[in-house]
C-alpha atoms as a PDB file:
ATOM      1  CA  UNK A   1      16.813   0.440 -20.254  1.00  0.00           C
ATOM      2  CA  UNK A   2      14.014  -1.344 -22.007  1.00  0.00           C
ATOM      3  CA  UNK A   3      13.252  -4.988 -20.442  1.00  0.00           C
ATOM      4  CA  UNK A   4      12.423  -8.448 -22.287  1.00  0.00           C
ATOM      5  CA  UNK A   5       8.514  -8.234 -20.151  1.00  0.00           C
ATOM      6  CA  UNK A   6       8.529  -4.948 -22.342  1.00  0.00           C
ATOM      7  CA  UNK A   7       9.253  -5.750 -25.648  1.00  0.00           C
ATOM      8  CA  UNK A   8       6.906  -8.651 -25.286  1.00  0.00           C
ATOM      9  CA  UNK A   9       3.969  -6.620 -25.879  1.00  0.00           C
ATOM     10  CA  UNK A  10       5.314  -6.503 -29.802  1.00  0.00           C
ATOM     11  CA  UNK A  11       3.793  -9.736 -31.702  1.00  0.00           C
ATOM     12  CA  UNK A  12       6.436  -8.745 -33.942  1.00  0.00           C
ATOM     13  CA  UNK A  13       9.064  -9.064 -32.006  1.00  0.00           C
ATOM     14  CA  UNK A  14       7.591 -12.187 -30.327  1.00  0.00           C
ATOM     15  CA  UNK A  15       6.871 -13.674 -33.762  1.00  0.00           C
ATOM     16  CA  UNK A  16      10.977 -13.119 -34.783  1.00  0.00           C
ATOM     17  CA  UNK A  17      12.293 -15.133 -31.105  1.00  0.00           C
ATOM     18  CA  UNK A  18      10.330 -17.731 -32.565  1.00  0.00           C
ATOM     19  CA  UNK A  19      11.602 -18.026 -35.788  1.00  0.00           C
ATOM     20  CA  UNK A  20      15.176 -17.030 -34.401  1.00  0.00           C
ATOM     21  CA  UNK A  21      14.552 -20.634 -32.666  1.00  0.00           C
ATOM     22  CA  UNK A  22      13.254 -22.095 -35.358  1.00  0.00           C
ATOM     23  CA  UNK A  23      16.321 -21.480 -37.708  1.00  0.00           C
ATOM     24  CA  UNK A  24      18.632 -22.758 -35.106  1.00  0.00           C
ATOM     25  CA  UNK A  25      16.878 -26.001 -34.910  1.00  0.00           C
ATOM     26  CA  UNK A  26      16.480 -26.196 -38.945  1.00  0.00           C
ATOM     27  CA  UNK A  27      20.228 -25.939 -38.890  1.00  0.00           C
ATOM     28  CA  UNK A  28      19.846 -22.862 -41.219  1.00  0.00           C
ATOM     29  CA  UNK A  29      23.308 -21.023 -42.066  1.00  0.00           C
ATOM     30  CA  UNK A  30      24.198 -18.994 -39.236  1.00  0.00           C
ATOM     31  CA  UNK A  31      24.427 -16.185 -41.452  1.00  0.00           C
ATOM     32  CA  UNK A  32      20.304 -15.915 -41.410  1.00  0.00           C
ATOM     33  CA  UNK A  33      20.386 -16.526 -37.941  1.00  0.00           C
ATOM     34  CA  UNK A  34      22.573 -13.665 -37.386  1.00  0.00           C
ATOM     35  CA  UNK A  35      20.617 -11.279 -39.051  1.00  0.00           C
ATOM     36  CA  UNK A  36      17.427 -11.930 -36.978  1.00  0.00           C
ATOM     37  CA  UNK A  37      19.542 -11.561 -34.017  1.00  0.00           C
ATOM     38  CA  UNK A  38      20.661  -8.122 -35.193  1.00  0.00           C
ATOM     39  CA  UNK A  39      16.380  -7.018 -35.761  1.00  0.00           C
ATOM     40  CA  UNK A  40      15.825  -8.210 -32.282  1.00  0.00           C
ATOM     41  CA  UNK A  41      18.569  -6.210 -31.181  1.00  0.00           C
ATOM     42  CA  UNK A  42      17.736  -2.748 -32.828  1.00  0.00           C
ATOM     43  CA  UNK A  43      14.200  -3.508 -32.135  1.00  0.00           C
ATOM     44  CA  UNK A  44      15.546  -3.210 -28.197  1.00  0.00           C
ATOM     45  CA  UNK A  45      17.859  -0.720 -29.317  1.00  0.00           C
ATOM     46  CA  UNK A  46      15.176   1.847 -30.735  1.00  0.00           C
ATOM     47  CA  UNK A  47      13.159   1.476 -27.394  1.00  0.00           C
ATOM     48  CA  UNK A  48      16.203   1.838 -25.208  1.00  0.00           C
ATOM     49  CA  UNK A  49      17.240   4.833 -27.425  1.00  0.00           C
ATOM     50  CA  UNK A  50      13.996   6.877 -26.289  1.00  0.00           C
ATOM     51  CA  UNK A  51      13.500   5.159 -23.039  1.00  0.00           C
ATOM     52  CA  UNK A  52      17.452   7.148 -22.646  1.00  0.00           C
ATOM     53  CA  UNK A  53      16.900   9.951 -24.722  1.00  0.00           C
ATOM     54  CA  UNK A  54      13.530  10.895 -22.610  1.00  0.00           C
ATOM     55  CA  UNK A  55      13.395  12.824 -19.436  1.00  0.00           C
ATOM     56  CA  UNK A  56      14.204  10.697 -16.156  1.00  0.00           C
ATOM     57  CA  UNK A  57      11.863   9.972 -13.376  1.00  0.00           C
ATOM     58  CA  UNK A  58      11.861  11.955 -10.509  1.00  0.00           C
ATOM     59  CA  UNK A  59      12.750  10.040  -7.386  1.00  0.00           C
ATOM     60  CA  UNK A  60       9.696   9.705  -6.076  1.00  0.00           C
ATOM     61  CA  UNK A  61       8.825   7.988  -8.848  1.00  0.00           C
ATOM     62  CA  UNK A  62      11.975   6.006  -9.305  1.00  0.00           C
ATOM     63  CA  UNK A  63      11.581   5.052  -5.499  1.00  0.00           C
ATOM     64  CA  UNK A  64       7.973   3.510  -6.322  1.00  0.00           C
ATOM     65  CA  UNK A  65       8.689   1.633  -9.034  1.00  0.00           C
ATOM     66  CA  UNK A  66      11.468   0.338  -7.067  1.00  0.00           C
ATOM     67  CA  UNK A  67       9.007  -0.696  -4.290  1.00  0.00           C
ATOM     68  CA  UNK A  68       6.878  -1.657  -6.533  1.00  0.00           C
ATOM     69  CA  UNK A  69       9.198  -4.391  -8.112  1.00  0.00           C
ATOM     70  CA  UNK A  70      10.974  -5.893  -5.040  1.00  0.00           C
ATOM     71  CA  UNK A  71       7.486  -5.979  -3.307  1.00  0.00           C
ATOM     72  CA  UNK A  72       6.493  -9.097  -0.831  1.00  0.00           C
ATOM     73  CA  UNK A  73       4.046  -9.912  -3.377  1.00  0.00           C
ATOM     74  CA  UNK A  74       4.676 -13.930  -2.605  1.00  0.00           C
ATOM     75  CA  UNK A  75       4.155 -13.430   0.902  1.00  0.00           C
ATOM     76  CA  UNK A  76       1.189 -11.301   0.351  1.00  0.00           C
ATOM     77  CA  UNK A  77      -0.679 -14.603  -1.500  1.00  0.00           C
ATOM     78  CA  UNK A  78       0.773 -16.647   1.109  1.00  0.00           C
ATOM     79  CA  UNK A  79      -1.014 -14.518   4.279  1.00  0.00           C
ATOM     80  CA  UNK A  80      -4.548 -14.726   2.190  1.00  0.00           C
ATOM     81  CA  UNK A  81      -4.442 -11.124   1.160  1.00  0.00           C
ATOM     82  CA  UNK A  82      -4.261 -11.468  -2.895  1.00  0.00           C
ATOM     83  CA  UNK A  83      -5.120 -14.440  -4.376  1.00  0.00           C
ATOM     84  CA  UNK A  84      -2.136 -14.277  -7.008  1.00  0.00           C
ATOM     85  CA  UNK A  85       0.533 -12.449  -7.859  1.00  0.00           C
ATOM     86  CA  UNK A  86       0.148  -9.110 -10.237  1.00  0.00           C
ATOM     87  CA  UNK A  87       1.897  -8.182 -13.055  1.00  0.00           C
ATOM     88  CA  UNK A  88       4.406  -5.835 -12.859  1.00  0.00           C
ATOM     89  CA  UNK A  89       3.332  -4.788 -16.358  1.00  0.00           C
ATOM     90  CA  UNK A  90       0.665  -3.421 -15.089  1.00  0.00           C
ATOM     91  CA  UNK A  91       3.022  -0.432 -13.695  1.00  0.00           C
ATOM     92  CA  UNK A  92       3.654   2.527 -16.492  1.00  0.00           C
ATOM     93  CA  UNK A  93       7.400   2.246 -17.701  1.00  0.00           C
ATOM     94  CA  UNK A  94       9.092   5.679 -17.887  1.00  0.00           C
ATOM     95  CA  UNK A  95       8.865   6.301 -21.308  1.00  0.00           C
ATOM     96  CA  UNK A  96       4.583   5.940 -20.894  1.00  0.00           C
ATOM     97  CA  UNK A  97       4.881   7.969 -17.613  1.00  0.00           C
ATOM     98  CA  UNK A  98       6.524  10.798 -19.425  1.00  0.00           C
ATOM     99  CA  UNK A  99       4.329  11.048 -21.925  1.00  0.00           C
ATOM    100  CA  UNK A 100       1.540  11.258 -19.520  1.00  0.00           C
ATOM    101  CA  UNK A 101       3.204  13.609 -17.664  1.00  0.00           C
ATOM    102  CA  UNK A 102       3.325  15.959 -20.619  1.00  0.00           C
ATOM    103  CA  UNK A 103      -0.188  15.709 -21.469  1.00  0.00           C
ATOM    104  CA  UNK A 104      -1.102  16.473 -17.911  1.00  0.00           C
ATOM    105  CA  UNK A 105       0.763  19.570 -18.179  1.00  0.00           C
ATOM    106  CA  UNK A 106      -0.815  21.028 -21.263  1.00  0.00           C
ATOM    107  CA  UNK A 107      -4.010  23.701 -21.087  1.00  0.00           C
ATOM    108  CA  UNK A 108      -5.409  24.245 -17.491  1.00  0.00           C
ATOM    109  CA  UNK A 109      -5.257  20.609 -16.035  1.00  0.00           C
ATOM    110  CA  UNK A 110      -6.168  20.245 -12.819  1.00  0.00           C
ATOM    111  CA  UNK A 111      -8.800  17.618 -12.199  1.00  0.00           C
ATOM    112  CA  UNK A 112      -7.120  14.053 -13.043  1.00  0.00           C
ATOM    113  CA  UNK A 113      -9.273  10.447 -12.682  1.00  0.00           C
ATOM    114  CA  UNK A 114      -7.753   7.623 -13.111  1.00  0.00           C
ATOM    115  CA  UNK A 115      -9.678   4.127 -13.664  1.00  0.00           C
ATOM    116  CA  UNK A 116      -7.265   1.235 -12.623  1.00  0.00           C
ATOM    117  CA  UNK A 117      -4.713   2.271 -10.385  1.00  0.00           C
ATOM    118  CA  UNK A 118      -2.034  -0.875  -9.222  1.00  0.00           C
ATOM    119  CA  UNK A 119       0.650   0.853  -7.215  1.00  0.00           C
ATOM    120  CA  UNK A 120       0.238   4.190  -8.188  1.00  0.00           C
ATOM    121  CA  UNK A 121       2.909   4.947 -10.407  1.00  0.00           C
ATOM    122  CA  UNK A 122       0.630   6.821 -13.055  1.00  0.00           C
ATOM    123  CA  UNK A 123      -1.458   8.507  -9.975  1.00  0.00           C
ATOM    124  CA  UNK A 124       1.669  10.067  -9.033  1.00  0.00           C
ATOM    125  CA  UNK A 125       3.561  10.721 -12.157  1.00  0.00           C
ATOM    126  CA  UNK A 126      -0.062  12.698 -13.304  1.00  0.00           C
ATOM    127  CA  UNK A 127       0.224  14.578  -9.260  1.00  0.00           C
ATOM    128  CA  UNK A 128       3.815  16.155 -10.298  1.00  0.00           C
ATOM    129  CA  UNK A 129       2.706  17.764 -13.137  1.00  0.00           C
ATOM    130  CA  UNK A 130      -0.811  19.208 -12.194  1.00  0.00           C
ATOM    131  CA  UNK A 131      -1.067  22.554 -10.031  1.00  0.00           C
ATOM    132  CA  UNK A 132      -0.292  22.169  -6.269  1.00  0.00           C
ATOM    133  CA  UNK A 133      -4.364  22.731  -5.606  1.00  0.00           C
ATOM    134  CA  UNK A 134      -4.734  20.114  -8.396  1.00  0.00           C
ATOM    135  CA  UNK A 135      -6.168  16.550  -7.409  1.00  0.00           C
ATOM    136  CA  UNK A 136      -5.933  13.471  -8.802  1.00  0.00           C
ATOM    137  CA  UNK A 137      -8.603  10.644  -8.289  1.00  0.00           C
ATOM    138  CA  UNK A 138      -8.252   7.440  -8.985  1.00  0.00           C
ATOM    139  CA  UNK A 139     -10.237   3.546  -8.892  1.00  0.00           C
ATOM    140  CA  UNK A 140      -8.916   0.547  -7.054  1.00  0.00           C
ATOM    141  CA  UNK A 141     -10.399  -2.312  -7.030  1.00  0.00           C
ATOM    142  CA  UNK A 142      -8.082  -4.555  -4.836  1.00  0.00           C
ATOM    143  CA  UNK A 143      -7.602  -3.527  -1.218  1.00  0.00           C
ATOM    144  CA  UNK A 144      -4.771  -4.908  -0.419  1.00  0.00           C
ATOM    145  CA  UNK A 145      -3.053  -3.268  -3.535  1.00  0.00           C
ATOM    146  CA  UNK A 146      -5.017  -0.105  -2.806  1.00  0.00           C
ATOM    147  CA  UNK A 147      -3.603   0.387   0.817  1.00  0.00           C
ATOM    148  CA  UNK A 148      -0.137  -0.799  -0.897  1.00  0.00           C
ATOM    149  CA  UNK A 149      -0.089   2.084  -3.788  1.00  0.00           C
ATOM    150  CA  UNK A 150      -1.224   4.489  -0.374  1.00  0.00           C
ATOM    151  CA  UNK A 151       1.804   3.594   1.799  1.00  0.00           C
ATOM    152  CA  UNK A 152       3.804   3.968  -1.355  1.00  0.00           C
ATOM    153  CA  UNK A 153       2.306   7.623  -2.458  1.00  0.00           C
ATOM    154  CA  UNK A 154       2.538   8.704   1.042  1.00  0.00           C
ATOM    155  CA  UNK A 155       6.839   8.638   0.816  1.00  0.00           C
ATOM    156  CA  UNK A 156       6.414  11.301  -1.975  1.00  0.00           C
ATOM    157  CA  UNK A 157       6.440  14.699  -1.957  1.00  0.00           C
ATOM    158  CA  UNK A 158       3.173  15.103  -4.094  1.00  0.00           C
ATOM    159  CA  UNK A 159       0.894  11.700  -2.367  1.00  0.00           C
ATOM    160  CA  UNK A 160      -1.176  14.338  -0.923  1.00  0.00           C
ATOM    161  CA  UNK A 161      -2.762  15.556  -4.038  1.00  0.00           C
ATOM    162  CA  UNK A 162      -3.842  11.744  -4.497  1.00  0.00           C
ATOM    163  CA  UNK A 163      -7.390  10.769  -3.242  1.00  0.00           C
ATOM    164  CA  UNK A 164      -7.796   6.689  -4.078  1.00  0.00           C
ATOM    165  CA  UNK A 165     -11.025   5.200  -3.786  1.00  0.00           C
ATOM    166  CA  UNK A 166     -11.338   1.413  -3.682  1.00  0.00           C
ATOM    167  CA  UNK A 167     -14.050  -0.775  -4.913  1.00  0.00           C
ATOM    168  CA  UNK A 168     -15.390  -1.431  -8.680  1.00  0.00           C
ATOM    169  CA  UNK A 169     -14.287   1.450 -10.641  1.00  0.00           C
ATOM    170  CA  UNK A 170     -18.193   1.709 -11.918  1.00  0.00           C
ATOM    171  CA  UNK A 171     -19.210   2.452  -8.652  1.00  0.00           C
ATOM    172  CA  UNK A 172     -16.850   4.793  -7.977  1.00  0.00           C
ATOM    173  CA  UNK A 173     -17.613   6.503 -11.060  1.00  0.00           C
ATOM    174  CA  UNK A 174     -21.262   6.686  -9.995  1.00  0.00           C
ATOM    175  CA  UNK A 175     -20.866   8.293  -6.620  1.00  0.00           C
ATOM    176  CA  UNK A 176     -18.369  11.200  -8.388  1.00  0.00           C
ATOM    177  CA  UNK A 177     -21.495  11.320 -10.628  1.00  0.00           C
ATOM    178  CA  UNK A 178     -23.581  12.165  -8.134  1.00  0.00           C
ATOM    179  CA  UNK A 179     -21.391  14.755  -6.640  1.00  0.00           C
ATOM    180  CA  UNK A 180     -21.456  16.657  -9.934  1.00  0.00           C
ATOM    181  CA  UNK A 181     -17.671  16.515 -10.438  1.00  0.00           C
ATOM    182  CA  UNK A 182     -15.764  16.734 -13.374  1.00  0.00           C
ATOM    183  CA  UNK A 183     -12.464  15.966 -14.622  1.00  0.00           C
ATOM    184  CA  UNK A 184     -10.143  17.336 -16.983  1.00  0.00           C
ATOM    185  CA  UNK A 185      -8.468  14.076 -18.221  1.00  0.00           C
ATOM    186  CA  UNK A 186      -9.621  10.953 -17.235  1.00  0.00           C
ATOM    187  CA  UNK A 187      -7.121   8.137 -18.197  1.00  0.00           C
ATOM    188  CA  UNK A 188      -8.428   4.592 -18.684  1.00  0.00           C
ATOM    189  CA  UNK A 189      -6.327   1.818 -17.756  1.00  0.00           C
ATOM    190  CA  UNK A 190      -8.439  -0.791 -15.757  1.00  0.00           C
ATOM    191  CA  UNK A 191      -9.985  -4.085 -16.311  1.00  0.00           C
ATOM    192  CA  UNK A 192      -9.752  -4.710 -20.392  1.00  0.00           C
ATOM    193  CA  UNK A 193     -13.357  -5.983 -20.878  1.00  0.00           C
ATOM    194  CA  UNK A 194     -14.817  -3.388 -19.049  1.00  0.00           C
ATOM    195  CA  UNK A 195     -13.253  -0.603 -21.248  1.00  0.00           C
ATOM    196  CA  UNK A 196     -16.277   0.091 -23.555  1.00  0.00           C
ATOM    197  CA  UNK A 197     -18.491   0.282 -20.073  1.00  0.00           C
ATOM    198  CA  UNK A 198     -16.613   2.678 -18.669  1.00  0.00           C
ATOM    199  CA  UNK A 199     -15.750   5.113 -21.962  1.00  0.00           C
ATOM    200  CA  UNK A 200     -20.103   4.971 -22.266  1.00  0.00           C
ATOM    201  CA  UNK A 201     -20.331   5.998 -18.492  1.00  0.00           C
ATOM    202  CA  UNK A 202     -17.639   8.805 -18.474  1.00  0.00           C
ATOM    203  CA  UNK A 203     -20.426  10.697 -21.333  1.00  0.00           C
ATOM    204  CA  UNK A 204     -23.542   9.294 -19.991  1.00  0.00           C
ATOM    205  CA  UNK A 205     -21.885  10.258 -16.450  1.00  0.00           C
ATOM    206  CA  UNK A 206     -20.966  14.011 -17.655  1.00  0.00           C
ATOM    207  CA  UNK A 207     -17.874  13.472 -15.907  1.00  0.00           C
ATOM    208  CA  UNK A 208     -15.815  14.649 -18.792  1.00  0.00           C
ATOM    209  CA  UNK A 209     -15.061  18.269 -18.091  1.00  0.00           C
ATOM    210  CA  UNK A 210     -15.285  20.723 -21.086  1.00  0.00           C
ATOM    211  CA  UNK A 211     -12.212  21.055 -23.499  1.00  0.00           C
ATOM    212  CA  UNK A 212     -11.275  17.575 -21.742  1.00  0.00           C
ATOM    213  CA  UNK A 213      -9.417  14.830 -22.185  1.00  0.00           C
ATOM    214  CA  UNK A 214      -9.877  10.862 -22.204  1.00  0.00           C
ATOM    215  CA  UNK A 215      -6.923   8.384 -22.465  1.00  0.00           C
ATOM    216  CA  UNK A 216      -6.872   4.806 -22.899  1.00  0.00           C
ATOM    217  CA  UNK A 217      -4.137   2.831 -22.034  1.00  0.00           C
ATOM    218  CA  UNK A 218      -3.421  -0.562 -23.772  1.00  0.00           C
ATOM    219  CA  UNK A 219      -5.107  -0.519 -26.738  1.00  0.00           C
ATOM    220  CA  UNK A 220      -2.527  -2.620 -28.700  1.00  0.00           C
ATOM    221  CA  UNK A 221      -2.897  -5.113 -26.093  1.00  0.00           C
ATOM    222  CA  UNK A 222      -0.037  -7.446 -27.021  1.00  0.00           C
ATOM    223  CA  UNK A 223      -1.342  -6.846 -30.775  1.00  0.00           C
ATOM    224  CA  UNK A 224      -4.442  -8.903 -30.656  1.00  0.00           C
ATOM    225  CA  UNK A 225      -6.537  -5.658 -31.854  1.00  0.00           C
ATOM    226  CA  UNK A 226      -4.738  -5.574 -35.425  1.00  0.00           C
ATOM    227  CA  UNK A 227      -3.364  -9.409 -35.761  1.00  0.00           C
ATOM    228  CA  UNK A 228      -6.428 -11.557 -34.158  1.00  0.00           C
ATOM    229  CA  UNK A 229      -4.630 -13.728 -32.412  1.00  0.00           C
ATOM    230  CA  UNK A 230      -6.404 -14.144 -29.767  1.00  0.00           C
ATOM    231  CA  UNK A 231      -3.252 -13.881 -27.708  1.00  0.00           C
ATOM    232  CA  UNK A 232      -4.906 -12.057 -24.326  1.00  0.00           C
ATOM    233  CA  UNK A 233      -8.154 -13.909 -25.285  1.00  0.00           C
ATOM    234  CA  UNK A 234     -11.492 -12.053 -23.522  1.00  0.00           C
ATOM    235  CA  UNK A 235      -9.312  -9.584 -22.711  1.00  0.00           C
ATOM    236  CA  UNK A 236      -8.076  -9.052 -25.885  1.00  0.00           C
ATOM    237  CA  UNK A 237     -11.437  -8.978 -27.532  1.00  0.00           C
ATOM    238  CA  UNK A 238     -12.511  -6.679 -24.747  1.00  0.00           C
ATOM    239  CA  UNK A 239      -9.810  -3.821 -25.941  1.00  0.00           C
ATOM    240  CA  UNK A 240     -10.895  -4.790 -29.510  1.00  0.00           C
ATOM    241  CA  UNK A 241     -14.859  -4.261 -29.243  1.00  0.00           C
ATOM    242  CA  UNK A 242     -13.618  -1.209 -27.705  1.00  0.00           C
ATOM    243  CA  UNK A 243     -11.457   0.444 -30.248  1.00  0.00           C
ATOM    244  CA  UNK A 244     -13.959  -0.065 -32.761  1.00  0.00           C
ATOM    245  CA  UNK A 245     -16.571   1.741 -31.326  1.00  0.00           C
ATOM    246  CA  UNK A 246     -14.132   4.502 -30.729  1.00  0.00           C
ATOM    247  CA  UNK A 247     -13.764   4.340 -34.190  1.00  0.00           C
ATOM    248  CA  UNK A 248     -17.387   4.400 -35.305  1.00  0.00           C
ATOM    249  CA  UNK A 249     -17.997   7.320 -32.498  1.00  0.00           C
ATOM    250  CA  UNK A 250     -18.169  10.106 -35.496  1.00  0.00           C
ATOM    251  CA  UNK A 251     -18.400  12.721 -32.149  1.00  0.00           C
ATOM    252  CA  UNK A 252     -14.713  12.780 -31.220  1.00  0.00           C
ATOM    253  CA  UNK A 253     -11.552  13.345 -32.310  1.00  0.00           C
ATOM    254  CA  UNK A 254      -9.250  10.443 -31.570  1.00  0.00           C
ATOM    255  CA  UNK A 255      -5.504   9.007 -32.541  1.00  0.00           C
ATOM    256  CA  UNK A 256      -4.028   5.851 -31.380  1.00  0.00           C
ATOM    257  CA  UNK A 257      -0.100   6.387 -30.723  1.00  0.00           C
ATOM    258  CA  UNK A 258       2.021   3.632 -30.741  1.00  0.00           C
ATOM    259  CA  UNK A 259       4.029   4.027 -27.122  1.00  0.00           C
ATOM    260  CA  UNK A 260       4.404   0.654 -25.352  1.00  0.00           C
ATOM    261  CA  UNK A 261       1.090  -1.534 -25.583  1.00  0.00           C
ATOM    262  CA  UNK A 262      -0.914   1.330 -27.584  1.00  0.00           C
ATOM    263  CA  UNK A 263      -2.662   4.806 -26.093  1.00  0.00           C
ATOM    264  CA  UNK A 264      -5.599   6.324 -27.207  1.00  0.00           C
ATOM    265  CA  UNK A 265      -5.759   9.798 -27.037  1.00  0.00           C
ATOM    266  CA  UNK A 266      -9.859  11.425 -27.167  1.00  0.00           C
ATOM    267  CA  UNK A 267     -10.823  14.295 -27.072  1.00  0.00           C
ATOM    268  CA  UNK A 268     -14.559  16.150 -27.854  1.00  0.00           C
ATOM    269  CA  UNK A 269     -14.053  16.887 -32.083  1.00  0.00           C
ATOM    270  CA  UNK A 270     -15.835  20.383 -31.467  1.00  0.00           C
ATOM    271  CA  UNK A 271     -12.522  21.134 -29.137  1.00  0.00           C
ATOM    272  CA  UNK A 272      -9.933  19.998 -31.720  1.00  0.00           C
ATOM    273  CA  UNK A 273     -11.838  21.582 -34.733  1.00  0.00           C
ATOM    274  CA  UNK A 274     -12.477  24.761 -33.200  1.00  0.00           C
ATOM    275  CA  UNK A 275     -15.705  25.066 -33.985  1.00  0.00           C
ATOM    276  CA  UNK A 276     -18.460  25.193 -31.183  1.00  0.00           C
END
């Protein structure tokens, strides 16, 4: 079910644990208190409630995330090899992999890149649901983490449809340029300041493939796009600068859904209007 590191990406639910504290200290009737207990707890109880309701993740994908969260990440920063430990929010939930999953799936996917990779849980929740000549491609930029997410993909009965190529995604995205290739969905989820870089590349690029699809991953980031707080600060205003020339771009057809920290779905208007 839905973890605490989860429902942290809600200012909302961030801003209530705070007053929750702040009524217990105030000595407020525990009445008041009580009731901001029970939002907190249907706030967990709605997420839970799809996270349960939604199709499971295949073992292979259960065993990764599993790997993924009891990693040696600690002894990893202690032999020299990262210089601190990641995020484990950086790996897809169920509930987001799903989702991705099914958009995968739709219309004649085949050709997947992915910007921003971490263990590989998206890379290989997007390999299960493309065709078995499908391929998915996606950016590292850490080695270490690269070679991790390989060792991890190659346990799983679809790794092989996974090509990862390490280095800065731009450069990556410059030699695919060069080889003329072209992706049917291209799913954004690397370095937040770097997002409007790379969305500007993928069309200046051509690396979109006709009747494609983009998605952007984290474009709620922890809320800072719609409260200002400043909360992820460069980062924050990274994803921000970004959604708002998504919003300005009068050439595509685009909706933000709400799942976890925010996606942005993008797609060429022409294809969703039907008109060519």
């Amino acid at each position: 079910m839905a973890s605490e590191k989860y429902m942290r990406l809600d200012p909302a639910y961030r801003k209530l644990q705070k007053l929750r504290d702040l009524v217990r200290e105030q000595k407020v009737p525990s009445k008041i208190s009580d009731e901001i207990d029970e939002v907190l707890d249907l706030m967990k109880s709605r997420t839970d409630y799809c996270e349960g309701i939604s199709t499971h993740p295949s073992k292979d994908l259960q065993q990764l995330m599993h790997s993924t969260l009891n990693h040696q990440w600690q002894t990893a920063v202690d032999q020299g090899k990262l210089t601190e430990i990641p995020s484990t929010l950086m790996m897809s939930g169920n509930l987001e992999v799903q989702f991705l999953r099914s958009l995968a799936s739709l219309g004649n996917v085949k050709r997947i890149l992915e910007l921003g990779m971490f263990t590989g849980c998206t890379a290989l929740a997007f390999a299960e649901s493309i065709p078995e000549d499908g391929q998915v491609v996606t950016c590292e930029l850490d080695p270490y983490i690269a070679d991790t997410a390989r060792s991890f993909l190659d346990k799983s009965g679809c790794g092989e449809k996974v090509e990862i190529m390490k280095g800065p995604a731009k450069s990556s995205m410059e030699v695919l340029a060069q080889k003329k290739q072209q992706f049917d969905l291209i799913f954004i989820d690397a370095d937040k300041p770097s997002y409007t870089t790379y969305y500007k590349m993928i069309w200046d690029l051509g690396l979109l493939a006709p009747n494609g699809t983009i998605v952007v991953d984290n474009v709620l980031f922890f809320g800072d796009p719609y409260t200002k707080e400043g909360f992820m600060g460069e980062r924050g205003e990274g994803v921000t600068k970004f959604n708002e020339m998504v919003r300005q771009d009068g050439s595509v057809h685009k909706i933000m859904v709400p799942i976890r920290d925010g996606m942005f779905i993008i797609r060429r208007k022409t294809d969703v209007d039907g008109r060519k």
